[in-house]
Protein backbone atom coordinates (compact mmCIF):
# COMPACT_ATOMS: atom_id res chain seq x y z
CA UNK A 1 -16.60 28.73 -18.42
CA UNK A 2 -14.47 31.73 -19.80
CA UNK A 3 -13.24 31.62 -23.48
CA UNK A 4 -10.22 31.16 -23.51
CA UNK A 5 -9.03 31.11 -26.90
CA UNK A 6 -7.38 28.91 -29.16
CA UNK A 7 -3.92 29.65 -27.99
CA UNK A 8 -4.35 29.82 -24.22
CA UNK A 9 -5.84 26.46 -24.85
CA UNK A 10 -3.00 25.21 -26.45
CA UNK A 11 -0.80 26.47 -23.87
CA UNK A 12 -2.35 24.75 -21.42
CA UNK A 13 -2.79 21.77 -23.04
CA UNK A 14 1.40 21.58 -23.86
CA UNK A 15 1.75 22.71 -20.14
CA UNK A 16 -0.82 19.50 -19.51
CA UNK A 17 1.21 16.91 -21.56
CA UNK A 18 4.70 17.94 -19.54
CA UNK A 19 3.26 17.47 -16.46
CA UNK A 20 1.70 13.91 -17.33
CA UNK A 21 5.42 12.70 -18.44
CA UNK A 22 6.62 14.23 -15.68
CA UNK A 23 4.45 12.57 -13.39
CA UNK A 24 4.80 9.00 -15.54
CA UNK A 25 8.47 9.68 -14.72
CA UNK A 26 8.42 9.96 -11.44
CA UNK A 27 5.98 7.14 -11.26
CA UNK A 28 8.29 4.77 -13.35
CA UNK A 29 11.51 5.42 -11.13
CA UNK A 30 9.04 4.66 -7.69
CA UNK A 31 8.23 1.22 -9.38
CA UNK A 32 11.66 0.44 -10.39
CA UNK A 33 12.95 1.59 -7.52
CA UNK A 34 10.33 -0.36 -5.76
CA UNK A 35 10.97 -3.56 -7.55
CA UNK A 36 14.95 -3.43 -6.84
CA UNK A 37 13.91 -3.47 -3.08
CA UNK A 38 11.89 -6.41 -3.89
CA UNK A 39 14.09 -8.46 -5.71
CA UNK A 40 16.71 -7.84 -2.68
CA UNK A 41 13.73 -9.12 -0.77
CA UNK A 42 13.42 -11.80 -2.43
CA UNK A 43 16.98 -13.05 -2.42
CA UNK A 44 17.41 -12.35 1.20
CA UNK A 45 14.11 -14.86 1.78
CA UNK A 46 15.18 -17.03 -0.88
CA UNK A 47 18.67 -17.54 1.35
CA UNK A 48 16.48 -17.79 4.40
CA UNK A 49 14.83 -20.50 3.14
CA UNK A 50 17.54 -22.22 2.07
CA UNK A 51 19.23 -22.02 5.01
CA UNK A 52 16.39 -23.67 6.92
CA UNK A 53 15.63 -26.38 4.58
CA UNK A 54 19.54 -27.06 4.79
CA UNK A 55 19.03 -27.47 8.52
CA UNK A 56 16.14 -29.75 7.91
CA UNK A 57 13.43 -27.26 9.26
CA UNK A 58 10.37 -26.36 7.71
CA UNK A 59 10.40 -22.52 5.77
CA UNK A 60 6.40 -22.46 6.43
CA UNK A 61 5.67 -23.95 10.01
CA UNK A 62 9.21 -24.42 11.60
CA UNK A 63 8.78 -28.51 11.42
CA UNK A 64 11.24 -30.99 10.89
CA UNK A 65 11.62 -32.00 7.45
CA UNK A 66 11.66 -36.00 7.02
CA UNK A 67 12.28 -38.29 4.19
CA UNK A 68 9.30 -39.53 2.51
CA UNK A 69 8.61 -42.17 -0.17
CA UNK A 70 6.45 -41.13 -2.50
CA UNK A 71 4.54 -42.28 -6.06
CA UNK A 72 6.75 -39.78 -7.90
CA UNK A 73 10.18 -40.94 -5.95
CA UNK A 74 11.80 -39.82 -2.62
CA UNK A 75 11.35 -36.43 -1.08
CA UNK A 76 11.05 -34.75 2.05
CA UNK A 77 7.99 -33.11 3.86
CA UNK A 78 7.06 -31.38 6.83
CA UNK A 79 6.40 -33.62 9.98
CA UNK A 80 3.25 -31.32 10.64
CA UNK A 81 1.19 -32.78 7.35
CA UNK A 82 -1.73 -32.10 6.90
CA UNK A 83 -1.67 -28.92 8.53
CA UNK A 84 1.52 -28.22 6.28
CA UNK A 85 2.21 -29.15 3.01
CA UNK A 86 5.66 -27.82 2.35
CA UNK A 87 6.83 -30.57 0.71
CA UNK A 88 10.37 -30.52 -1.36
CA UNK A 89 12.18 -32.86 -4.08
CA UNK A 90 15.85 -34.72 -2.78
């Protein structure tokens, strides 16, 4: 490698160190920019679900969702148990 002297090496080391927070950035706004997508993800599934569970359907499997007796007290499960477990508290 050519010597490049204390200076150029300095130079390019500065030039080095703005690039990196650059780049960290950029980086930083494509995760919170990807995370605000996800939350609105998450609400829209989180209504979704809702929605279903209001209508007595199963979020998972599409089942019906009937009132169960159980050691803990009453709730309501999917009528495809075992092969779903969704399972949610009156």
């Amino acid at each position: 490698m050519k010597n490049l002297g204390y200076r150029k090496c300095l130079q390019l080391y500065e030039l080095l160190e703005i690039g990196c927070q650059i780049f960290r950035s950029q980086v930083t706004h494509v995760i919170k920019k990807s995370e605000l997508s996800m939350s609105k993800v998450y609400i829209i599934k989180k209504a979704e679900v809702a929605n279903q569970i209001g209508a007595n359907s199963c979020p998972k499997c599409g089942g019906e969702l009937i009132a169960r007796m159980g050691e803990f007290g009453d709730f309501k499960g999917c009528n495809n148990y075992p092969k779903c477990r969704f399972t949610i508290i009156n």
